[in-house]
Protein backbone atom coordinates (compact mmCIF):
# COMPACT_ATOMS: atom_id res chain seq x y z
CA UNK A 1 -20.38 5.69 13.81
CA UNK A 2 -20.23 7.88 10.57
CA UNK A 3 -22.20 10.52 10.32
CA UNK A 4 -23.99 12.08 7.44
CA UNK A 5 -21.81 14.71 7.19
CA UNK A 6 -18.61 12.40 7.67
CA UNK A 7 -19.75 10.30 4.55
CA UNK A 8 -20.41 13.21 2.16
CA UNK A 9 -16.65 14.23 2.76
CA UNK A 10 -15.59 10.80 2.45
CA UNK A 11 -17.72 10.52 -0.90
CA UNK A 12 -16.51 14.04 -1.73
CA UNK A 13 -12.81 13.38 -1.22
CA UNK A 14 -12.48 9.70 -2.79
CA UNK A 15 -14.45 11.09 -5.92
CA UNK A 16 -11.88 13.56 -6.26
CA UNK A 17 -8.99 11.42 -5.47
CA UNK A 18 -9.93 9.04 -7.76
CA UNK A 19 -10.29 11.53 -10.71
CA UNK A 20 -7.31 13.17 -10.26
CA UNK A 21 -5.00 10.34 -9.61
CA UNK A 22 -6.60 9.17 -12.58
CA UNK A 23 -5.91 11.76 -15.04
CA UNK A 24 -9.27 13.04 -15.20
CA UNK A 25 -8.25 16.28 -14.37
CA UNK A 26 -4.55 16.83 -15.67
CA UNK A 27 -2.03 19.11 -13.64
CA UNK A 28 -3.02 22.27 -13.96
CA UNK A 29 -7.02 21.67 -14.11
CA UNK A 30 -8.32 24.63 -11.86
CA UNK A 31 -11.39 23.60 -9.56
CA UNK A 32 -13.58 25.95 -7.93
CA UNK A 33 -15.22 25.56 -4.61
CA UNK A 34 -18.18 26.91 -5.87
CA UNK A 35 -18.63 24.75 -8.73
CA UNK A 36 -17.33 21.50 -6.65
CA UNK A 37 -20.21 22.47 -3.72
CA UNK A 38 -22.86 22.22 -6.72
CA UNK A 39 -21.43 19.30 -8.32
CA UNK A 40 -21.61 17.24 -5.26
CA UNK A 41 -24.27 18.97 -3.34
CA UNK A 42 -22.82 19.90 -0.50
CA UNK A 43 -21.79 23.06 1.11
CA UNK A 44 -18.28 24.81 0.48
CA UNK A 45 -17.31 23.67 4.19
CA UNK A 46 -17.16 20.03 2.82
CA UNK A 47 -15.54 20.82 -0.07
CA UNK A 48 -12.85 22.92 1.37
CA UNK A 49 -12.06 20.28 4.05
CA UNK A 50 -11.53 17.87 0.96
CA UNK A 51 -9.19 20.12 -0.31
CA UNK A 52 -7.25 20.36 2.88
CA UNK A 53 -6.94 16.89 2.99
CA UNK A 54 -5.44 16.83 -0.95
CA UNK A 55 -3.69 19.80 -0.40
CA UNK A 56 -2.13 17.59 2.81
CA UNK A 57 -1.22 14.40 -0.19
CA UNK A 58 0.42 17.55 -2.11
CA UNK A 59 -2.33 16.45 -5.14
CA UNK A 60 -4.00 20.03 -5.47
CA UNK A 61 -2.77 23.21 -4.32
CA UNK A 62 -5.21 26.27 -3.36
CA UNK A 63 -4.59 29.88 -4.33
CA UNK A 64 -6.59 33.08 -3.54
CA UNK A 65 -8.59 34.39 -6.40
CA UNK A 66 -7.27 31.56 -8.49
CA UNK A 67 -8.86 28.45 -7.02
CA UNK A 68 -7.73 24.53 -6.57
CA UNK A 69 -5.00 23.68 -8.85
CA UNK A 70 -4.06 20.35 -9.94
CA UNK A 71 -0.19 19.55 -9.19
CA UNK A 72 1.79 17.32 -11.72
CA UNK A 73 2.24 13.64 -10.27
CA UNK A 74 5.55 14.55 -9.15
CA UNK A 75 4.37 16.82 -6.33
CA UNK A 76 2.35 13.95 -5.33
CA UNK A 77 2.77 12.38 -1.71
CA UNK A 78 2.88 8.16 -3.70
CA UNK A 79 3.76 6.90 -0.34
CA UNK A 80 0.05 8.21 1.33
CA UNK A 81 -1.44 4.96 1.72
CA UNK A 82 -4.80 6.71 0.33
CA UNK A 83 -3.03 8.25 -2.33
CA UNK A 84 -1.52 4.30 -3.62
CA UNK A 85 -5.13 3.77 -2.97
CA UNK A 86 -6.32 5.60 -5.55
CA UNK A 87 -3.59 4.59 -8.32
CA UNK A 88 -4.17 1.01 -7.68
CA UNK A 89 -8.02 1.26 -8.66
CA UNK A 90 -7.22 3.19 -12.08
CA UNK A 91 -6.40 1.96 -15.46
CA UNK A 92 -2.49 2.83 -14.25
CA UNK A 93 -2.09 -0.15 -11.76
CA UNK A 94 -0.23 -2.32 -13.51
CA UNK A 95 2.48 0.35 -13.72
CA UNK A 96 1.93 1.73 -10.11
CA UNK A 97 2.34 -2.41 -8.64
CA UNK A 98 5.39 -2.99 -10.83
CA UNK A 99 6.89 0.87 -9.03
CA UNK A 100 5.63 -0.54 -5.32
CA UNK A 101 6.95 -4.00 -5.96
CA UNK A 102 10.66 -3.01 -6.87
CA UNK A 103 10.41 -0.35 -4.01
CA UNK A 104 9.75 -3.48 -1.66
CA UNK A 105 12.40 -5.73 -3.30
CA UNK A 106 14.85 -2.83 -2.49
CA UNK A 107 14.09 -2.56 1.23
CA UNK A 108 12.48 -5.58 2.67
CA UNK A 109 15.14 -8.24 2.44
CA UNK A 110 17.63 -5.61 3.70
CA UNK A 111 14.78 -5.11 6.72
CA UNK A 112 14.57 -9.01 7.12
CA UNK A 113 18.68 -9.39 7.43
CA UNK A 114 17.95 -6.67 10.05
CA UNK A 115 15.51 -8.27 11.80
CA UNK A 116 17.43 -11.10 11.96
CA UNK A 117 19.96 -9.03 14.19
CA UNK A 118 17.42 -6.65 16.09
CA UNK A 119 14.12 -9.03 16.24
CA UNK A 120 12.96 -9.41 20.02
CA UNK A 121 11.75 -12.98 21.05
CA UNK A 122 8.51 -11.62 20.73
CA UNK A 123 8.61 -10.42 17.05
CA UNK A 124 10.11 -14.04 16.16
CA UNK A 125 6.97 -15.71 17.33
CA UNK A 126 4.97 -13.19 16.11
CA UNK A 127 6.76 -13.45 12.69
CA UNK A 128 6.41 -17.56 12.94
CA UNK A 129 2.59 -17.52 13.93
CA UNK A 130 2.05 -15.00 11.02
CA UNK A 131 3.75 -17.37 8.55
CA UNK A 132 2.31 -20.06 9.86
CA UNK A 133 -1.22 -18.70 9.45
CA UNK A 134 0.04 -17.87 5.40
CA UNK A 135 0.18 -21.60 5.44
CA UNK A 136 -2.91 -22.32 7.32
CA UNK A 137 -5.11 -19.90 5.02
CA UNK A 138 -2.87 -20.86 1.60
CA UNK A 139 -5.55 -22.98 0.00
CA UNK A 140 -8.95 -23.01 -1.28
CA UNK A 141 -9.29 -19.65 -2.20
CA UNK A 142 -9.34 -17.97 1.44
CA UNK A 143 -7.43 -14.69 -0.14
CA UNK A 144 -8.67 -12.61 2.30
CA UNK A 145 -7.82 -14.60 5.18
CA UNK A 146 -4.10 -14.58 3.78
CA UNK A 147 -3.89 -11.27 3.26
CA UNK A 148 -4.52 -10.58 6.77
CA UNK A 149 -1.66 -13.00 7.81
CA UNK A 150 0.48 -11.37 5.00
CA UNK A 151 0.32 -8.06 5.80
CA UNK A 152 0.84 -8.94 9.55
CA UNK A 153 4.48 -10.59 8.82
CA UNK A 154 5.78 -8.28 6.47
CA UNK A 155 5.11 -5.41 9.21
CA UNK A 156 6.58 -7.34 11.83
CA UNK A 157 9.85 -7.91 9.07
CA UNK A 158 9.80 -3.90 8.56
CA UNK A 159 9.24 -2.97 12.38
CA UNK A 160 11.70 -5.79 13.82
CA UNK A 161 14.30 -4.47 11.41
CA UNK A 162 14.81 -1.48 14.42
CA UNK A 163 14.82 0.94 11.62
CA UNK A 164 12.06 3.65 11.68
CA UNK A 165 12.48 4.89 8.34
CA UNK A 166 11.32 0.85 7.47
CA UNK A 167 8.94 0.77 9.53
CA UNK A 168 7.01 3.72 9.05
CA UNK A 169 6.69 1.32 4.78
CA UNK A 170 4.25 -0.88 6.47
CA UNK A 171 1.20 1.36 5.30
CA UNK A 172 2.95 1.26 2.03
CA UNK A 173 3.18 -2.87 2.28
CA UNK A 174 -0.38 -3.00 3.28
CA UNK A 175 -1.84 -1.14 0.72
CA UNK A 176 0.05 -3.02 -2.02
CA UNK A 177 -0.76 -6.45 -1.09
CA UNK A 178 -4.46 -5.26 -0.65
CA UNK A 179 -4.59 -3.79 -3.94
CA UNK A 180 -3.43 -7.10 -5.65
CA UNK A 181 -6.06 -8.85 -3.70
CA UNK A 182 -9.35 -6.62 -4.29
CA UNK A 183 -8.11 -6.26 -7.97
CA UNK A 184 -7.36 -9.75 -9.01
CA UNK A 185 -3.72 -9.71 -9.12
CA UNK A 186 -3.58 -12.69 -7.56
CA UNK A 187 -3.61 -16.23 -8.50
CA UNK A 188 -6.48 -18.36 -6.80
CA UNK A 189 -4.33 -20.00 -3.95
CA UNK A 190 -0.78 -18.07 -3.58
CA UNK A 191 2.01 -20.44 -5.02
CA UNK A 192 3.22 -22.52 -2.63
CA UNK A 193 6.63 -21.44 -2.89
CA UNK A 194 6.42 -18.40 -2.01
CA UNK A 195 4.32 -19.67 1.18
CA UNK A 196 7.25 -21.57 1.96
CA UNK A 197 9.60 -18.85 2.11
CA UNK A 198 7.69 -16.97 4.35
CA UNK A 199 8.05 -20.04 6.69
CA UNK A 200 12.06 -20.03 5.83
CA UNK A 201 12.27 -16.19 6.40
CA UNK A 202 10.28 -16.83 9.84
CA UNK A 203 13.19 -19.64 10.60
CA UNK A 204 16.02 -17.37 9.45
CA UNK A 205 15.18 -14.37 11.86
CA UNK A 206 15.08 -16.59 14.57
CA UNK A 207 17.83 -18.44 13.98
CA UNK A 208 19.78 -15.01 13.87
CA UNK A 209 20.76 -15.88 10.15
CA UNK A 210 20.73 -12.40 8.77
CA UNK A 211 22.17 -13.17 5.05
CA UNK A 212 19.63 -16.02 4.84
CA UNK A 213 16.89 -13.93 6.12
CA UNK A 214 18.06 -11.18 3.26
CA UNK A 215 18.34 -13.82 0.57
CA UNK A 216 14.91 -15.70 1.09
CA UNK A 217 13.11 -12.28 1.26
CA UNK A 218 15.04 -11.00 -1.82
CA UNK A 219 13.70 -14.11 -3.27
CA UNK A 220 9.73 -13.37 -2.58
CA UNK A 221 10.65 -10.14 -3.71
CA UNK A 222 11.82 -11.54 -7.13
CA UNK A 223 8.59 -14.23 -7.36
CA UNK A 224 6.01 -11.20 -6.44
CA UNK A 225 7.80 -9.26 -9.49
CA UNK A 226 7.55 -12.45 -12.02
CA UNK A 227 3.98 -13.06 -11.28
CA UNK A 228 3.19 -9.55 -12.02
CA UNK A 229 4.78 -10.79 -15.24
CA UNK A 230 2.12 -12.62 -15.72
CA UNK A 231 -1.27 -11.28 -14.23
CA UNK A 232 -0.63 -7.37 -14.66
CA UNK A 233 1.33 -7.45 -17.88
């Protein structure tokens, strides 16, 4: 259960997050504790333990006698989950989903030939039920039902792959295909070929067909980037 003070540092520290990733407050933007405290209403404990947490997504950085600076978007953690968060819901996502997508299409159909090497029986039925709920869940505008199903096989691609530097991108996965959901960068009803590759990557891994595996994902990869194309010009 959340408690009062638990929600006004969760209000607190997406308001913030928000602005800044944003470009409300442009690197370099000092913020003081005192002023933030007012702003919000809340006491300077709050507001410090927000900035720990941005300080933590390297977004602000706090100096003695000089107060919470704003770091340039370089310094920026982009693969905190909270952080992609906050980029997707600004007027930059179309930009920021374009930068995630080609970040997937580089590493998930190498994770997918992977998994087709290293996938225990378990992931394979795992990955096969998952696909097979994609189907289930493809039509008449269940979205949120997919997504579920969605997210679940592509982190059983990235964690069967046996690498841990993959895995540890299912956050990053997650986040992405939410975004595109809760923002409309989606069609109605996914196309049905991409549904259907899901199924064929699900067959590939257990069929121990790594270069099909890698080729079919490399292919949702390419079909997530074209219909960017056309929703998030």
């Amino acid at each position: 259960m959340t408690t009062p003070a638990q929600g006004l540092h969760s209000h607190v520290l997406a308001t913030l997050g928000l602005a800044i990733t944003a470009g409300e407050y442009p690197p370099g933007t000092v913020l003081r504790t005192d002023e933030l405290a007012q702003r919000f209403d809340v006491s300077r404990t709050v507001v410090r333990e927000v900035v720990r947490v941005l300080e933590s997504m390297h977004l602000v950085e706090s100096r003695r006698r000089v107060g919470v600076t704003v770091l340039p978007t370089a310094s920026w953690n982009v693969y905190d989950p909270q952080v992609i968060r906050w980029r997707l819901a600004g007027a930059d996502r179309p930009r920021q989903l374009r930068s995630l997508t080609v970040l997937r299409s580089a590493v998930e159909p190498v994770a997918a030939g992977l998994a087709a090497l290293h996938a225990t029986p378990e992931q394979c039925r795992e990955l096969t039920e998952q696909a097979l709920g994609m189907v289930a869940t493809s039509r008449g505008r269940r979205l949120e039902e997919y997504l579920v199903h969605d997210i679940a096989f592509h982190r059983v691609v990235l964690n069967a792959s046996g690498n841990e530097m993959f895995a540890r991108l299912g956050d990053v996965v997650a986040e992405v295909l939410t975004g595109r959901t809760h923002h409309h960068v989606m069609f109605e009803d996914p196309d049905p070929a991409a549904v259907t590759l899901h199924v064929q990557v699900a067959e590939a891994v257990r069929e121990r067909d790594a270069a099909r595996a890698e080729e079919l994902t490399r292919q949702i990869a390419v079909g997530a980037l074209q219909e960017l194309d056309v929703l998030a010009p």
